[in-house]
Protein backbone atom coordinates (compact mmCIF):
# COMPACT_ATOMS: atom_id res chain seq x y z
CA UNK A 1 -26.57 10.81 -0.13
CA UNK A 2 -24.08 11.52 -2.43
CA UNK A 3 -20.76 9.43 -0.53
CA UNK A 4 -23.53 6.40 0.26
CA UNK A 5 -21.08 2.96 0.17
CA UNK A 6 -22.00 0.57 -1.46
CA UNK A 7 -20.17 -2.78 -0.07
CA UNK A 8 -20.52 -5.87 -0.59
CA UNK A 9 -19.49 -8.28 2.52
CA UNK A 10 -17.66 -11.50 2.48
CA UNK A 11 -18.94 -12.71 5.89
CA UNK A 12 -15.02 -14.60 7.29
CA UNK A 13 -15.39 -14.75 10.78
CA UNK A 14 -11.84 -16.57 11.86
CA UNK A 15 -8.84 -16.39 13.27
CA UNK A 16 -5.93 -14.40 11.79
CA UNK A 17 -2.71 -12.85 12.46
CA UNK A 18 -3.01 -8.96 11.69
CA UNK A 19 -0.58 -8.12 9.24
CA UNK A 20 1.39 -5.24 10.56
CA UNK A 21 4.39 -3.82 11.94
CA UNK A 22 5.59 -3.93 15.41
CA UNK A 23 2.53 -3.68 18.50
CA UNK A 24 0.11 -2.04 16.45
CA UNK A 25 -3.25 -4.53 16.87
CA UNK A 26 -3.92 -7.37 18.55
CA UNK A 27 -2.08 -10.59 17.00
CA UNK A 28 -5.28 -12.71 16.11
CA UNK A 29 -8.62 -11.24 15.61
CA UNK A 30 -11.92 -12.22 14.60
CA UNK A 31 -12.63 -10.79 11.45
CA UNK A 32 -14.42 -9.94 8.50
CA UNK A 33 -13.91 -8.26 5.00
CA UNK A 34 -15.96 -5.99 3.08
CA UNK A 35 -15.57 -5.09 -0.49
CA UNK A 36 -15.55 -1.69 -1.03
CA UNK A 37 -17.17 0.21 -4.03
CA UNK A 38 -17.77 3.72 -5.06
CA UNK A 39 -21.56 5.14 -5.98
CA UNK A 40 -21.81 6.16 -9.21
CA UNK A 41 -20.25 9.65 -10.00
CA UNK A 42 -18.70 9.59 -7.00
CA UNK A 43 -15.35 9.41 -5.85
CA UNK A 44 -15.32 8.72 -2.47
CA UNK A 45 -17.63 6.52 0.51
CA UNK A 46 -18.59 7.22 4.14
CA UNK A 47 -18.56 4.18 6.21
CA UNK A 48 -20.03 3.28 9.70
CA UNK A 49 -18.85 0.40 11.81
CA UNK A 50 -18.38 -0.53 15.46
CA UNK A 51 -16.10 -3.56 16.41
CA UNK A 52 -15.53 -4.92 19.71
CA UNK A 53 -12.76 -6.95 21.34
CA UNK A 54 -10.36 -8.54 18.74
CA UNK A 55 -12.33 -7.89 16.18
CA UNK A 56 -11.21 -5.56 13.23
CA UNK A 57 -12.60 -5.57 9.76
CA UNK A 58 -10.72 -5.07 6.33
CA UNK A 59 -12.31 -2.93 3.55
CA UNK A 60 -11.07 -3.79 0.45
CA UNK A 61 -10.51 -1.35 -2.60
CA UNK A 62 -8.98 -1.45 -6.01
CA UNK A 63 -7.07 1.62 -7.21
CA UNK A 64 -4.29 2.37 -9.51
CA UNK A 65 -0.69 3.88 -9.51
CA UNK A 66 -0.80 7.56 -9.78
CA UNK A 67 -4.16 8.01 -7.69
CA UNK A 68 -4.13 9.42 -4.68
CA UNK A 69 -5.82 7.65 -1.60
CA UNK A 70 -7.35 9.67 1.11
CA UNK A 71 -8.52 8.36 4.60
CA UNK A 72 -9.63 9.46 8.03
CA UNK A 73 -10.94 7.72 10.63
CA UNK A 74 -13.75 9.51 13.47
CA UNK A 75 -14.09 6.98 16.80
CA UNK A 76 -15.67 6.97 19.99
CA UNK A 77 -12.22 5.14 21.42
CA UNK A 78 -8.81 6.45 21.39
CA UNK A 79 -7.38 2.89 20.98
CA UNK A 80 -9.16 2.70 17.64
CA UNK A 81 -7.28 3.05 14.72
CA UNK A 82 -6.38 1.51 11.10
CA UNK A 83 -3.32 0.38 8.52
CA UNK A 84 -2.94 0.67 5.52
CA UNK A 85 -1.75 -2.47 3.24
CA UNK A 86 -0.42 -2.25 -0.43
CA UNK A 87 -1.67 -4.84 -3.04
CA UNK A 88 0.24 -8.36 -2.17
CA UNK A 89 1.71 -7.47 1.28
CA UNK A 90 1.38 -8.17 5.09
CA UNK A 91 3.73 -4.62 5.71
CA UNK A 92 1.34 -1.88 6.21
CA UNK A 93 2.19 1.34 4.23
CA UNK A 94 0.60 3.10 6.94
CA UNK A 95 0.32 1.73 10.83
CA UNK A 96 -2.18 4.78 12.41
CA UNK A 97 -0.58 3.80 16.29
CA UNK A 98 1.86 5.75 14.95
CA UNK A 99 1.09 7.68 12.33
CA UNK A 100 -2.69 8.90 13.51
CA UNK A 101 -6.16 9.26 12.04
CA UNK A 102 -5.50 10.26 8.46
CA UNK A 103 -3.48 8.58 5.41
CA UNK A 104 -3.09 10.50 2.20
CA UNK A 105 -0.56 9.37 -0.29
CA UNK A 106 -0.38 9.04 -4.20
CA UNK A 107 -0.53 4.94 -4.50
CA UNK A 108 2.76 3.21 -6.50
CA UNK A 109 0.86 0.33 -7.95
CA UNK A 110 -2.56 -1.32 -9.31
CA UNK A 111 -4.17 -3.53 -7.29
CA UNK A 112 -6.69 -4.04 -3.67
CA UNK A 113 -5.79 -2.30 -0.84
CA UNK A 114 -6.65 -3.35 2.20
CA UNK A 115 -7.72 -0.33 5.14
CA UNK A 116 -8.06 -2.87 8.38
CA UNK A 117 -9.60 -1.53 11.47
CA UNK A 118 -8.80 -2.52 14.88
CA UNK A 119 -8.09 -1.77 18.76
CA UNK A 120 -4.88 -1.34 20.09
CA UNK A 121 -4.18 -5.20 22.20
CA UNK A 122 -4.91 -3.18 25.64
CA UNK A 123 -7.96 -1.80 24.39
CA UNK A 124 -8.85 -5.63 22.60
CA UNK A 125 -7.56 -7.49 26.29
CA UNK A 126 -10.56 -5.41 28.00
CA UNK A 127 -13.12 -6.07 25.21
CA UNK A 128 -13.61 -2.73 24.81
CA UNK A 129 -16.00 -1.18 21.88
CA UNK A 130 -15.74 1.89 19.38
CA UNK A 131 -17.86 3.38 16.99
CA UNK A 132 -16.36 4.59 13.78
CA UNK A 133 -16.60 6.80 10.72
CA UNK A 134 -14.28 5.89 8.19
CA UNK A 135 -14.15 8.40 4.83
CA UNK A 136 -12.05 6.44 1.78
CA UNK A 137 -11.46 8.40 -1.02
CA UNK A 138 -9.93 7.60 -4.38
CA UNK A 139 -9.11 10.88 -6.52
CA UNK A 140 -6.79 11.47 -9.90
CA UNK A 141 -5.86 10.01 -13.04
CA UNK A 142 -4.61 6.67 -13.29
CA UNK A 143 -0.90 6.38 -14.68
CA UNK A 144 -1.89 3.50 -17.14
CA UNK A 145 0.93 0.97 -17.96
CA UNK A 146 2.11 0.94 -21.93
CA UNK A 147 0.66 -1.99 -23.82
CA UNK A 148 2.47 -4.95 -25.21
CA UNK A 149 2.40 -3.15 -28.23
CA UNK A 150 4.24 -0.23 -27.12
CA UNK A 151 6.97 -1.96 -24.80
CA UNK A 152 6.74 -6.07 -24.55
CA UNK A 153 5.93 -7.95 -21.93
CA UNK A 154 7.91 -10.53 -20.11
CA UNK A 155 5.74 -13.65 -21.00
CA UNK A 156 2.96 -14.63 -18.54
CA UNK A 157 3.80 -11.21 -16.56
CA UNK A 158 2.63 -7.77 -16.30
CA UNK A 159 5.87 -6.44 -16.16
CA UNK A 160 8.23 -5.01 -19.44
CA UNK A 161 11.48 -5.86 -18.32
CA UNK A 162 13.37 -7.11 -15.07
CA UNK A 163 17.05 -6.63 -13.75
CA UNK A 164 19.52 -7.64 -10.40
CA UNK A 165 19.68 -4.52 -8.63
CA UNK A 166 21.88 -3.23 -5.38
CA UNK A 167 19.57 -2.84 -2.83
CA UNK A 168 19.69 -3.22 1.12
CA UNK A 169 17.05 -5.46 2.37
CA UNK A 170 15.15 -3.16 5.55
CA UNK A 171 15.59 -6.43 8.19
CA UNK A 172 18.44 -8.52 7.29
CA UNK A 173 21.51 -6.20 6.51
CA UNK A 174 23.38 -9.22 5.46
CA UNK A 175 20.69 -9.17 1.92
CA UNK A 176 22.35 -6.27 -0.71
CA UNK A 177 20.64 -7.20 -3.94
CA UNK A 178 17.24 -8.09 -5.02
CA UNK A 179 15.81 -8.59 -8.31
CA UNK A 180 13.48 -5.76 -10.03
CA UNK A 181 11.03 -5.68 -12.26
CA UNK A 182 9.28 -2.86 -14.20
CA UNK A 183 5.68 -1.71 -15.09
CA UNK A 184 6.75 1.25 -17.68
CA UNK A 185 4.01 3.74 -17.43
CA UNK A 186 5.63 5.96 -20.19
CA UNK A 187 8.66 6.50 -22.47
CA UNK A 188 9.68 9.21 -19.94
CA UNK A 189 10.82 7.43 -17.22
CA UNK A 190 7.29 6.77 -15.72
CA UNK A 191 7.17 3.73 -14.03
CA UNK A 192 6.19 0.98 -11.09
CA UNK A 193 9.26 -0.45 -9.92
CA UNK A 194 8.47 -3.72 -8.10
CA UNK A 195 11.95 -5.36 -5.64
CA UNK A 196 11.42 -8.36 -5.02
CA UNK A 197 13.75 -9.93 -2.11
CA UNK A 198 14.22 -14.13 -1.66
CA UNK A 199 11.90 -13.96 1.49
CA UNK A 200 9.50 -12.88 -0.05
CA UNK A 201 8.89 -9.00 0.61
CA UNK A 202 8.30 -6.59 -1.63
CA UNK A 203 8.47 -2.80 -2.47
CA UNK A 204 6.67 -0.52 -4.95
CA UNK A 205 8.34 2.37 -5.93
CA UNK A 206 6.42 5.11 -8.30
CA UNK A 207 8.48 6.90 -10.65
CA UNK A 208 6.79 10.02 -12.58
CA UNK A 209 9.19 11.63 -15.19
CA UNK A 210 12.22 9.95 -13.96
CA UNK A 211 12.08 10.95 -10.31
CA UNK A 212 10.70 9.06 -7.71
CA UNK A 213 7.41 10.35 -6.11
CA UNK A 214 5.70 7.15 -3.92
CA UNK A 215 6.42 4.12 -2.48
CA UNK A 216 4.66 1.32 -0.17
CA UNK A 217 6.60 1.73 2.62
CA UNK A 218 5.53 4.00 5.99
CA UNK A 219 8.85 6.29 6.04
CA UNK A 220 9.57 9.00 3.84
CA UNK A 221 10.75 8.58 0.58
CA UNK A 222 14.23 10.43 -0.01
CA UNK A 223 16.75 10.09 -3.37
CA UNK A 224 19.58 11.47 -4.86
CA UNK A 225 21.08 11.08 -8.53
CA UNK A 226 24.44 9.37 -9.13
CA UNK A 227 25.51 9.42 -12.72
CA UNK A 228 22.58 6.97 -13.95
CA UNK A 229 21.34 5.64 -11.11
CA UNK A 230 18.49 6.35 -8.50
CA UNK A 231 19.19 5.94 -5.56
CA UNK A 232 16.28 5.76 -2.76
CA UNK A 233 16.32 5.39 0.67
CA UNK A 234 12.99 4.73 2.66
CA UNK A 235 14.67 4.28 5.73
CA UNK A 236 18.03 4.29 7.74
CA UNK A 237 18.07 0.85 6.46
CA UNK A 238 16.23 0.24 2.98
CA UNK A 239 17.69 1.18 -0.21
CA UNK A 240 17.79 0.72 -3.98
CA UNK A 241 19.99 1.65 -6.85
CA UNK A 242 17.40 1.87 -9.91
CA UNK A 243 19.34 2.84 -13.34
CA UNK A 244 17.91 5.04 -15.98
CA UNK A 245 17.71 2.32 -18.26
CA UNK A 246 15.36 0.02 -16.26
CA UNK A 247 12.87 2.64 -16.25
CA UNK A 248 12.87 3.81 -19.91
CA UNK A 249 14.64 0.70 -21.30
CA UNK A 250 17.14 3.39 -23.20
């Protein structure tokens, strides 16, 4: 079969927190991960699991910024669904309580990312069951960064060039810069911004010919131009100021 999976499993059975946002899984699980990986000249596995109780599994993938991740989800329970987590991060990009039983979105960065199945808490409290289908596909050209030859490194880093920006922190309102560092994908303004905040968080924002096209974050991505700056909003509440320079390093 052409979409066959070929996986290998780390067998982890423990007890976690679920990293996610708000009441979307239960809040500690057993669990275990499986490594996802593609069959050759193929671009895309079919999975099959069942998971019962508190259970939920995490299927690991690498991709790069500038592919485009697709995902659906078939179940035999309506409290069965999955999140999506960015490379480095316990806040989903997707939370499928919410959002439902398909993710498609061009990806911001390189790195794993983590698909982790579950039952909604009511659904985990009466040790209910589900079989599932999961389809993970990983389609279009990487945006590949510019070597140290082309545009130096910061020492030790994979990142050309960092910078204090004005940003608004999406939980603590009283937090309106963060520091930002760059993965220059081009001379044209293509680029991985990475925000970094004191706490901790962070946010990936894809930039293809100067405009912004993908982030990490579950909302919608909106920006406007001011003078040299970028400004994007992912929320009410999140923002950043990027300037031109950061992303050509004009």
């Amino acid at each position: 079969m052409k979409n066959l999976l070929i996986a290998s499993i780390t067998v982890a059975m423990c007890t976690l927190d679920l990293p996610t946002a708000g009441n979307a899984a239960p809040v500690k699980n057993d669990y275990r991960t499986e490594q996802v990986r593609f069959a050759a000249n193929s671009s895309s596995a079919v999975i099959k699991g069942r998971l019962k109780g508190n259970e939920y599994i995490d299927y690991r993938l690498a991709a790069k910024a500038g592919q485009t991740l697709d995902i659906t989800i078939k179940t035999t329970n309506p409290q069965n669904f999955f999140n999506v987590n960015p490379p480095e991060s316990d806040l989903s990009m997707f939370i499928g309580s919410t959002s439902g039983n398909s993710f498609r979105s061009m990806l911001p960065a390189d790195g794993s990312y983590t698909v982790s199945v579950y039952l909604m808490r009511p659904a985990a409290r009466r040790n209910e069951s589900a079989g599932y289908t999961l389809q993970i596909g990983v389609t279009g050209k990487p945006l590949a960064p510019l070597s140290e030859k082309a545009d130096a490194l910061i020492p030790g880093t994979p990142f050309h060039a960092s910078a204090t920006i004005t940003c608004r922190h999406p939980f603590d309102p009283k937090v309106l810069s963060c520091e930002a560092f760059v993965i220059r994908r081009g001379t044209d303004g293509t680029a991985t911004i990475e925000a970094r905040f004191a706490d901790g968080m962070k946010r990936r924002i894809l930039f293809v010919k100067g405009k912004p096209v993908a982030s990490d974050a579950p909302d919608p991505l909106k920006s406007m131009k001011k003078g040299d700056l970028n400004i994007v909003s992912l929320d009410s509440d999140e923002r950043y100021e990027i300037p031109d320079a950061l992303l050509t390093g004009g």
